[in-house]
N, C-alpha and C. Protein backbone atom coordinates (compact mmCIF):
# COMPACT_ATOMS: atom_id res chain seq x y z
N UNK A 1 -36.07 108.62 153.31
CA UNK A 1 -35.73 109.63 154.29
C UNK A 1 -34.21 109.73 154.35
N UNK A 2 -33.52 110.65 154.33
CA UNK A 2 -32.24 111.22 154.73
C UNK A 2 -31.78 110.91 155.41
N UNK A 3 -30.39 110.26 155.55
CA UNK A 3 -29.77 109.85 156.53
C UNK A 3 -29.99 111.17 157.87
N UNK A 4 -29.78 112.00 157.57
CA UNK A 4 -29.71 113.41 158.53
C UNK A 4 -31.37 113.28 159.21
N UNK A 5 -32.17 113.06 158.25
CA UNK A 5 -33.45 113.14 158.99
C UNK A 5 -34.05 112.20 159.94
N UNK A 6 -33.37 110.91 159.32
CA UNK A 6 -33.43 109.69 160.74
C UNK A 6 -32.56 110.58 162.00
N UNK A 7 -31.47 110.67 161.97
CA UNK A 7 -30.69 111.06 163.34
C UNK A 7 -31.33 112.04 163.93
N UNK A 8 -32.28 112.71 162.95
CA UNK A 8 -33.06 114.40 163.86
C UNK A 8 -34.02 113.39 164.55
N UNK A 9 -34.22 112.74 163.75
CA UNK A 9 -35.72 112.08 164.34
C UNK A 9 -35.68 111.45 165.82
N UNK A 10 -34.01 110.36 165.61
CA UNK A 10 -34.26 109.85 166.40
C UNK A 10 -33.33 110.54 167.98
N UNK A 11 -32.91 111.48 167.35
CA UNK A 11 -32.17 112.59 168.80
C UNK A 11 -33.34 113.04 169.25
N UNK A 12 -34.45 113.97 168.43
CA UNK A 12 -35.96 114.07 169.48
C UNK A 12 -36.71 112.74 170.11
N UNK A 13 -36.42 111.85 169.68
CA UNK A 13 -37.23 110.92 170.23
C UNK A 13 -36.72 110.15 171.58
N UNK A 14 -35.02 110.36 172.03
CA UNK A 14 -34.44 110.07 172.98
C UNK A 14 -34.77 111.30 173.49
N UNK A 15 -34.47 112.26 173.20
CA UNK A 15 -34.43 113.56 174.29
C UNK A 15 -35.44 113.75 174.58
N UNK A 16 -36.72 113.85 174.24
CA UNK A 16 -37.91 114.03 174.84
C UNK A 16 -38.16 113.78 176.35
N UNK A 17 -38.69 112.43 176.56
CA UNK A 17 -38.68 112.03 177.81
C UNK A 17 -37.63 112.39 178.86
N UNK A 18 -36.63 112.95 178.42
CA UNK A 18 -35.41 113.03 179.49
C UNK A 18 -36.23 114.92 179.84
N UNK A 19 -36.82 115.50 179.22
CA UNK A 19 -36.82 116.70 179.67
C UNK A 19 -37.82 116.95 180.07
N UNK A 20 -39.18 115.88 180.14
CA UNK A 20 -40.36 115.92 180.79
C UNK A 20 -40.30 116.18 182.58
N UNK A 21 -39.54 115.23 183.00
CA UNK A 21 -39.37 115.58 184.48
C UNK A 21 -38.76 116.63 184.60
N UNK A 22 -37.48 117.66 183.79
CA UNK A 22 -36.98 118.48 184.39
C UNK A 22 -37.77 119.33 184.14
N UNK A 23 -38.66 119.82 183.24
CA UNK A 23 -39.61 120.71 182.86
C UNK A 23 -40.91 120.66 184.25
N UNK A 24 -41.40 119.19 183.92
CA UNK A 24 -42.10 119.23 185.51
C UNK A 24 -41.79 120.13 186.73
N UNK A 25 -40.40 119.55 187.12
CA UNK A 25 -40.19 120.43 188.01
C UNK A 25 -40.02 121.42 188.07
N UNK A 26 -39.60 122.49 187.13
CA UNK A 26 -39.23 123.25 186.96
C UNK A 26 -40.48 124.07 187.15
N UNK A 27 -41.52 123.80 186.50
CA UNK A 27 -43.22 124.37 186.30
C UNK A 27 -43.25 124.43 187.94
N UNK A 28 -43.22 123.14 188.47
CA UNK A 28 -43.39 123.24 190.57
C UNK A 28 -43.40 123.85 190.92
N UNK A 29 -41.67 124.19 190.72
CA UNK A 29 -41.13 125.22 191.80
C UNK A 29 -41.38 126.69 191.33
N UNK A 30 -42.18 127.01 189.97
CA UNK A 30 -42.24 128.46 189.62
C UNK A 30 -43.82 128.74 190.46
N UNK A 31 -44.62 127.40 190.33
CA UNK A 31 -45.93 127.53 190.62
C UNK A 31 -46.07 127.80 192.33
N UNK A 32 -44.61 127.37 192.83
CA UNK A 32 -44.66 127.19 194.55
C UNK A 32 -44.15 128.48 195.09
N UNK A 33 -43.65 129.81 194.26
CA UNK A 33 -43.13 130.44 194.32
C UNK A 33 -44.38 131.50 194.95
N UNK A 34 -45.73 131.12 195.11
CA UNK A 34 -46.56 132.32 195.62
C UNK A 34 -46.75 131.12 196.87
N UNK A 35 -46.84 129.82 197.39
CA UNK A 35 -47.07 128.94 198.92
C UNK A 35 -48.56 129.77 198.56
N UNK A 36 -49.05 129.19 200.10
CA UNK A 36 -50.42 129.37 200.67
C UNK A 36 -49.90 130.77 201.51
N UNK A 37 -51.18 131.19 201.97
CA UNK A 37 -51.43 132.28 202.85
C UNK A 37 -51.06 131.78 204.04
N UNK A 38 -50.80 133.05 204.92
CA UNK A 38 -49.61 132.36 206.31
C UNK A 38 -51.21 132.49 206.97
N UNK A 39 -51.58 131.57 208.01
CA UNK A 39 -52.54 131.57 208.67
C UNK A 39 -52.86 132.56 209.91
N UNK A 40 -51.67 133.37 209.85
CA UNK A 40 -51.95 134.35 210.60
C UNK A 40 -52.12 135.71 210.45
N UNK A 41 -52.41 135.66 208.86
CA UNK A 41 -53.11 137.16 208.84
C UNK A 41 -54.55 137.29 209.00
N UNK A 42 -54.52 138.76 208.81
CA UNK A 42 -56.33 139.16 208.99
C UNK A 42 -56.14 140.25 210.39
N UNK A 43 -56.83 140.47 211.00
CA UNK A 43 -56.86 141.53 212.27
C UNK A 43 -57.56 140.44 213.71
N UNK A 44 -56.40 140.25 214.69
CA UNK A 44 -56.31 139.68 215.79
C UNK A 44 -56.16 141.01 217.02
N UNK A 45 -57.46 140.96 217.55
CA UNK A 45 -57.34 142.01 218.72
C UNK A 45 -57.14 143.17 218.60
N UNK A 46 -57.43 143.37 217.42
CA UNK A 46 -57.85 144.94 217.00
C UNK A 46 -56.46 145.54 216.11
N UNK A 47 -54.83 144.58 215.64
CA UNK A 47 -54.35 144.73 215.13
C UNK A 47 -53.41 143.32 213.80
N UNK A 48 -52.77 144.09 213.36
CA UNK A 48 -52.85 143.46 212.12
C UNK A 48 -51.49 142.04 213.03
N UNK A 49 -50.96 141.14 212.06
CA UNK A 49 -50.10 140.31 212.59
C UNK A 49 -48.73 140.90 212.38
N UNK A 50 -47.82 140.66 213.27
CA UNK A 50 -46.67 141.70 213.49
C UNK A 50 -45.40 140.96 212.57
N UNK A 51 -44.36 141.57 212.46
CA UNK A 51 -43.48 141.89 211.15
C UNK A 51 -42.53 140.60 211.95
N UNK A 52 -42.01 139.49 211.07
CA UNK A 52 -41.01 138.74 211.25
C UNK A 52 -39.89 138.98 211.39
N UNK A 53 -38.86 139.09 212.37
CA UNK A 53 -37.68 139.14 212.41
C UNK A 53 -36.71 139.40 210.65
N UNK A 54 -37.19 138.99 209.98
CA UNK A 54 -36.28 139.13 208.73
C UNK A 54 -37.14 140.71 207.77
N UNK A 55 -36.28 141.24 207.26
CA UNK A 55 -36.41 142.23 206.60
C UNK A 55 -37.40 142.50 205.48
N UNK A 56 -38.20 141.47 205.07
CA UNK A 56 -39.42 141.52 203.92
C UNK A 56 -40.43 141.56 204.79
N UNK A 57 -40.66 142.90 205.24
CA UNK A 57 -41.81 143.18 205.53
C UNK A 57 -42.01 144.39 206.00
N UNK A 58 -42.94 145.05 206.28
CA UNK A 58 -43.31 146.64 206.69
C UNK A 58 -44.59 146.69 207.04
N UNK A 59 -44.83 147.35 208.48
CA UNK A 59 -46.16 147.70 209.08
C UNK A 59 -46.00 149.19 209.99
N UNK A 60 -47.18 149.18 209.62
CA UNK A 60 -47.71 150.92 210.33
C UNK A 60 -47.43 150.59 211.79
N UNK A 61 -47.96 149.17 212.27
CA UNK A 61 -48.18 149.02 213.72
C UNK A 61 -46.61 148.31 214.51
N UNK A 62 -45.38 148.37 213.59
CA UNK A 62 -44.19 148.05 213.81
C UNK A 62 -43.57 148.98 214.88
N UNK A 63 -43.08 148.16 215.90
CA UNK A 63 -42.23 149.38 216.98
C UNK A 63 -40.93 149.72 216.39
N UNK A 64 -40.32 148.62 215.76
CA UNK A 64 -39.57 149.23 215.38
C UNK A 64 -39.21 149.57 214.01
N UNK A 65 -37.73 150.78 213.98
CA UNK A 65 -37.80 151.34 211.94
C UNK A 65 -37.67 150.69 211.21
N UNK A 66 -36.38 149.70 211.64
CA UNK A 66 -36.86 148.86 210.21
C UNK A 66 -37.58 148.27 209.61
N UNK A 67 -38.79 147.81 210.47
CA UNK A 67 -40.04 147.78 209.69
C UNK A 67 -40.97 148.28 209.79
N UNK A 68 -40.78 149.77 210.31
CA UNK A 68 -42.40 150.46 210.50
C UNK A 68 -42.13 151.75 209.30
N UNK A 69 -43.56 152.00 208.89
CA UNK A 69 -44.03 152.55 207.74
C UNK A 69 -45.37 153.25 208.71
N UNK A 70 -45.19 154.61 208.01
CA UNK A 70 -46.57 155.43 208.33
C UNK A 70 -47.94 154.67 207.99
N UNK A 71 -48.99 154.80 208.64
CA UNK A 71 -50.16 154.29 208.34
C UNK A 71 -50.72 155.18 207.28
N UNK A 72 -51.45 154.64 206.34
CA UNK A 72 -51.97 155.63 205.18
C UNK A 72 -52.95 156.56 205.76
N UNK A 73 -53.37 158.01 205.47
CA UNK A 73 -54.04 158.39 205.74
C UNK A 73 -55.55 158.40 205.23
N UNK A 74 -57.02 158.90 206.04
CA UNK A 74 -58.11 158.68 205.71
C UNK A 74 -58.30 159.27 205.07
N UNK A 75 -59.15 159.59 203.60
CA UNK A 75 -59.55 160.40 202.81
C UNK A 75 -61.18 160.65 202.54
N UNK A 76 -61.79 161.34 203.53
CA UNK A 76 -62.62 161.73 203.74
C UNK A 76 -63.48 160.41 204.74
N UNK A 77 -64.85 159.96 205.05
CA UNK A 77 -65.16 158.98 205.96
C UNK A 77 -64.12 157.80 206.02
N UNK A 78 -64.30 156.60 206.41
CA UNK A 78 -63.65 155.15 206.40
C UNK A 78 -64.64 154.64 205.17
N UNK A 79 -65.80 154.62 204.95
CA UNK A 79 -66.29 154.19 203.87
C UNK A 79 -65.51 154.79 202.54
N UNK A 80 -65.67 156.12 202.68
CA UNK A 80 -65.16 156.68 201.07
C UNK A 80 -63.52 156.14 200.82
N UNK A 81 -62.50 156.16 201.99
CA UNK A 81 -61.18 155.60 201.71
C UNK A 81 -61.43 154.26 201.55
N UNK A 82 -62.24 153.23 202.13
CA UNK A 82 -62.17 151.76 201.73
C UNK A 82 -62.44 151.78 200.43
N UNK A 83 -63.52 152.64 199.65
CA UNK A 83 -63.76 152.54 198.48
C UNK A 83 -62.47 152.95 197.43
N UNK A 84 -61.86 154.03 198.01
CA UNK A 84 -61.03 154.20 196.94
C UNK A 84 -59.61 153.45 197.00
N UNK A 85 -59.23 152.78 198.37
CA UNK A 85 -58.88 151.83 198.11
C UNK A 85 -59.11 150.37 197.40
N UNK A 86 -60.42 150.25 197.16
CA UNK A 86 -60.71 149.27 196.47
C UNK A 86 -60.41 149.32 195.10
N UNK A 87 -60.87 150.53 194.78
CA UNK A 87 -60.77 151.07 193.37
C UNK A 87 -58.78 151.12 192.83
N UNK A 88 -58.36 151.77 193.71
CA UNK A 88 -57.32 151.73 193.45
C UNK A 88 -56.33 150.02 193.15
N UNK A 89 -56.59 149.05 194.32
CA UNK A 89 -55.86 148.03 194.36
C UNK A 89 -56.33 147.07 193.21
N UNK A 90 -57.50 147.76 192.62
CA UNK A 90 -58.20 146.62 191.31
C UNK A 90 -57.06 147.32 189.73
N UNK A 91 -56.77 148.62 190.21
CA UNK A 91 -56.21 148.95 189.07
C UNK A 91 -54.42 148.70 189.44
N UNK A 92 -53.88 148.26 190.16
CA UNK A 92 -52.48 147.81 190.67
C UNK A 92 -52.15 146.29 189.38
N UNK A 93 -51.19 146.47 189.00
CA UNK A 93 -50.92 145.37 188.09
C UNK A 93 -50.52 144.35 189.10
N UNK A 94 -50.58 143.41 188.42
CA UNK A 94 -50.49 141.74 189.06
C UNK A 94 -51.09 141.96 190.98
N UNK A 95 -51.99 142.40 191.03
CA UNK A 95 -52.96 142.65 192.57
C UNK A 95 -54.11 141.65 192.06
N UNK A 96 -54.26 141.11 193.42
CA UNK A 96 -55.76 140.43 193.50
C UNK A 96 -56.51 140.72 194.44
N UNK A 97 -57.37 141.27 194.76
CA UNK A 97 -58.02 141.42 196.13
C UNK A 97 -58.50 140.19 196.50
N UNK A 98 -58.37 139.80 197.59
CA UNK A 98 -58.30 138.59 198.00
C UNK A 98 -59.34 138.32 199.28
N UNK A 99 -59.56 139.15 200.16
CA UNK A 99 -60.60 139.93 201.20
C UNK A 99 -60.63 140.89 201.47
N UNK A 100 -62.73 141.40 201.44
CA UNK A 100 -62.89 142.58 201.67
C UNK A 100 -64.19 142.25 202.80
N UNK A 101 -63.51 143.71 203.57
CA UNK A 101 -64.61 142.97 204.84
C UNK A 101 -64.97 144.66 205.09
N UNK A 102 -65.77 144.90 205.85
CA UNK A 102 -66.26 146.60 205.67
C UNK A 102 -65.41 147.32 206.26
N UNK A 103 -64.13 146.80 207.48
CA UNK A 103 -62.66 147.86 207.83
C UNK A 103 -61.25 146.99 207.57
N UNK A 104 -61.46 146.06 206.34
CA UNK A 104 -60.18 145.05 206.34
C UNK A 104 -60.22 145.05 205.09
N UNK A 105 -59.43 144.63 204.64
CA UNK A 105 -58.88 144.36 202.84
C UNK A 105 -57.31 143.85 202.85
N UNK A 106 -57.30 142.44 202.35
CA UNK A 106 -56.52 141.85 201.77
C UNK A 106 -56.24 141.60 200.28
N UNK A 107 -54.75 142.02 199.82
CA UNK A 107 -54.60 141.81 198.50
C UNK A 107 -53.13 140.93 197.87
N UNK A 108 -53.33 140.09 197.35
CA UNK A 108 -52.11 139.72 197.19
C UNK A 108 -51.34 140.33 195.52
N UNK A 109 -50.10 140.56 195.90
CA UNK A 109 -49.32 141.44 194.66
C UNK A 109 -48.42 140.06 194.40
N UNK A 110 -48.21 139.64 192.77
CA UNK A 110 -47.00 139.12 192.20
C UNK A 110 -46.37 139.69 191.22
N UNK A 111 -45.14 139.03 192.41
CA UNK A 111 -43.53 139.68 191.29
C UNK A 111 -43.97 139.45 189.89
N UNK A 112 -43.18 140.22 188.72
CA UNK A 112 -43.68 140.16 187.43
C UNK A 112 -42.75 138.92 186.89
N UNK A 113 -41.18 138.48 187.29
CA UNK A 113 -40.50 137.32 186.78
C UNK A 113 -41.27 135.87 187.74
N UNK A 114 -41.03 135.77 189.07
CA UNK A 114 -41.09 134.58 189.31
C UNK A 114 -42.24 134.19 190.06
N UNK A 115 -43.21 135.46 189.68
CA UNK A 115 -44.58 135.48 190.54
C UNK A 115 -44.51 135.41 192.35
N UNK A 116 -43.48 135.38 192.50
CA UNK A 116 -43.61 135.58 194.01
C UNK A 116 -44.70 136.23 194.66
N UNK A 117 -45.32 135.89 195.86
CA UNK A 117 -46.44 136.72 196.39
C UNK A 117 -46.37 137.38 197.45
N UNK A 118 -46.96 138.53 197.61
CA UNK A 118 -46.81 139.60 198.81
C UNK A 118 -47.83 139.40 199.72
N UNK A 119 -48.27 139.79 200.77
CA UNK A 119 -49.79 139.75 201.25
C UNK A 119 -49.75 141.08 201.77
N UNK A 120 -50.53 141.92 201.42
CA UNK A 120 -51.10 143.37 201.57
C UNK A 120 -52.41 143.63 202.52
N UNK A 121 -51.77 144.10 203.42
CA UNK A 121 -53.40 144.24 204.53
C UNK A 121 -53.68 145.40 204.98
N UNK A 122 -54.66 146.11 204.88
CA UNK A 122 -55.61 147.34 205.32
C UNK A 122 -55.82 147.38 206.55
N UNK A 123 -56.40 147.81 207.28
CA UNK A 123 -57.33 147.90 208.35
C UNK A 123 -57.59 149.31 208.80
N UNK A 124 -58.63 149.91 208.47
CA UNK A 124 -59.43 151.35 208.27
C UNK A 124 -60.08 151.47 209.26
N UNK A 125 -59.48 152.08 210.27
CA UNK A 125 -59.70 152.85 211.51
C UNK A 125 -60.22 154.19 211.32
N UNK A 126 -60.36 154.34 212.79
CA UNK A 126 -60.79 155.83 213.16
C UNK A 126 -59.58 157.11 212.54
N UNK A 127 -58.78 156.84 212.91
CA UNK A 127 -57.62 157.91 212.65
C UNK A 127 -56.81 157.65 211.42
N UNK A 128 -56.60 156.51 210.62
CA UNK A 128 -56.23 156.17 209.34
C UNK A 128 -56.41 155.15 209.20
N UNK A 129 -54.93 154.32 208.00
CA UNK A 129 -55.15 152.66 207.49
C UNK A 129 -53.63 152.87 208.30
N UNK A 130 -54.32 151.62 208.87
CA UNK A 130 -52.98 150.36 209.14
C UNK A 130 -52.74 149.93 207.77
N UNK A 131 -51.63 149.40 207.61
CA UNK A 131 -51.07 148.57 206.59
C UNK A 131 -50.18 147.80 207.17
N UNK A 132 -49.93 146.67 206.44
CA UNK A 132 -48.70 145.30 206.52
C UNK A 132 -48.55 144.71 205.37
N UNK A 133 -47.39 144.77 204.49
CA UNK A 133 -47.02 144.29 203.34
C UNK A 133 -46.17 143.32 204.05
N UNK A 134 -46.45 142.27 203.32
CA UNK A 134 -45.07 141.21 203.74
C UNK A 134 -45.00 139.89 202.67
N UNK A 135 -43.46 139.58 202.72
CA UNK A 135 -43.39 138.44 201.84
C UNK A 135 -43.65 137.19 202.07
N UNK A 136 -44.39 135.93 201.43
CA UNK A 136 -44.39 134.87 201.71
C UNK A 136 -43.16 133.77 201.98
N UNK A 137 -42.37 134.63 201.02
CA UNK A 137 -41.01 133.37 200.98
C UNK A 137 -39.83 134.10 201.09
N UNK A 138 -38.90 133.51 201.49
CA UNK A 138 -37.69 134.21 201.07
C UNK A 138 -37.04 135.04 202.54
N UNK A 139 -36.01 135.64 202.81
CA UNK A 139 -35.47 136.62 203.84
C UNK A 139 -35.41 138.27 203.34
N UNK A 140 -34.95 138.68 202.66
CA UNK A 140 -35.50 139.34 201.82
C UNK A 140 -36.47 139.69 200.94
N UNK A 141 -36.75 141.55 200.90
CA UNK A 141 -37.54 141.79 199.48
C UNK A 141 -36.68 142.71 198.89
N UNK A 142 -35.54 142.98 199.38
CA UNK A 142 -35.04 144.41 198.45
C UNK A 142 -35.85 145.71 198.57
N UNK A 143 -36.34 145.99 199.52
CA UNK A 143 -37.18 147.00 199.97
C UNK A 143 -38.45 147.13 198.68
N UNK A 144 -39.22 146.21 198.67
CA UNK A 144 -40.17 146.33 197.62
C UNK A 144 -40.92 146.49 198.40
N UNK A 145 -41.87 145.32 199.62
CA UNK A 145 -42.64 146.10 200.40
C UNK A 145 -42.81 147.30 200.85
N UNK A 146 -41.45 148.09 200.88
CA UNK A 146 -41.75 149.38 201.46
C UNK A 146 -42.38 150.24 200.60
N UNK A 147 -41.46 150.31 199.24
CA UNK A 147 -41.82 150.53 197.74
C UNK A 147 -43.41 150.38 197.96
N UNK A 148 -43.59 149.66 197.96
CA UNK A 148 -45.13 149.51 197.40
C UNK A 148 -46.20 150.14 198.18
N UNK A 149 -45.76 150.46 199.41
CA UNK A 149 -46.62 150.57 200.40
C UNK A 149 -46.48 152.52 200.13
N UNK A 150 -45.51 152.91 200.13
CA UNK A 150 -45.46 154.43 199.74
C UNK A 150 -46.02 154.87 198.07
N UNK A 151 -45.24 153.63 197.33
CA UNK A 151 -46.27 153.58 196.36
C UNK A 151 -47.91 154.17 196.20
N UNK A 152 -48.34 153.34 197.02
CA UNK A 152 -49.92 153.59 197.14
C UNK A 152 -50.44 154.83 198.14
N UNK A 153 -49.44 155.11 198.80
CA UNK A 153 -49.71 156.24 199.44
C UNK A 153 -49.84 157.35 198.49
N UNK A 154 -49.06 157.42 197.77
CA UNK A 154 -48.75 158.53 196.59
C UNK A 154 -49.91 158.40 195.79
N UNK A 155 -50.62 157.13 195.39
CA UNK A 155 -51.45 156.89 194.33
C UNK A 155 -52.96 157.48 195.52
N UNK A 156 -52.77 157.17 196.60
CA UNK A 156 -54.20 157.02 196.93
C UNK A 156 -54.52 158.90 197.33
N UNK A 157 -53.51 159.49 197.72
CA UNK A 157 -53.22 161.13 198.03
C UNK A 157 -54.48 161.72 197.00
N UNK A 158 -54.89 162.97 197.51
CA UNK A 158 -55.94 163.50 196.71
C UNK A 158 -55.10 164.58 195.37
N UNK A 159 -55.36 164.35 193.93
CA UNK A 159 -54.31 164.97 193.17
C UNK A 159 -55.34 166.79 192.93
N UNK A 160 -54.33 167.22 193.05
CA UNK A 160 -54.62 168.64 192.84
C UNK A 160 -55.06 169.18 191.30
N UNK A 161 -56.14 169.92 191.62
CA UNK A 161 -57.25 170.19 190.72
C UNK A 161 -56.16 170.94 189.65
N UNK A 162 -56.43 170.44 188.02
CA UNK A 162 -55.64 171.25 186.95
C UNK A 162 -56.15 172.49 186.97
């Protein structure tokens, strides 16, 4: 063997182990980057859970602008819009529907770099959808919740016959 090929050999064989733990961690903190679900979503008293003081987030049922967003509108019964919301949030890239209940729907969206997770909530009333996008981590979203939430407004709108 080559003098050159011992030293390759034996530079991988020191460096190895030194990059197992930083790699470990590194995997952690990408994997910790979606946390658990905040225990206070879902619909409490007939509305959704209200917007945190910090700016990653947006709800229909927000008093105030900086985080209130129009509620989506109904498109024809509450059954036919839950459906095509269903339909729609299965075709949303990186979406999971996460709960579906016959006037509620939860979905979680991840960022495409660091998988970060959103939590996306419905609630299909008489007069439209509530919605609440909000982030799990972080003080910021860079107005992506809002993004997303008009997003789907646009997607879910009835498109005009060619």
């Amino acid at each position: 063997m080559s003098q050159f090929s011992l030293r390759q050999n034996a530079l991988i064989r020191a460096t190895r182990p030194a990059h197992k733990p930083g790699l470990a961690l590194a995997l952690a903190l990408l994997g910790a980057c979606g946390g658990a679900p905040p225990e206070h979503l879902g619909v409490h008293a007939g509305r959704l859970a209200p917007c945190p003081d910090s700016p990653n987030c947006v709800s229909s049922q927000a008093r105030d602008e900086a985080h209130r967003v129009a509620p989506l509108p109904l498109l024809g019964t509450r059954q036919q819009t839950r459906a095509r919301l269903v339909a729609l949030l299965g075709r949303e890239p990186r979406a999971r529907l996460v709960v579906q209940g016959d006037d509620y729907l939860r979905a979680e969206f991840s960022s495409r770099l660091l998988r970060f997770v959103d939590d996306v909530e419905f609630l299909i009333g008489e007069q439209g959808v509530e919605v609440r996008s909000a982030s799990r981590l972080g003080h910021s979203d860079l107005g992506v919740n809002r993004q997303r939430i008009e997003r789907l407004r646009r997607r879910l709108a009835p498109q005009p016959a060619p």
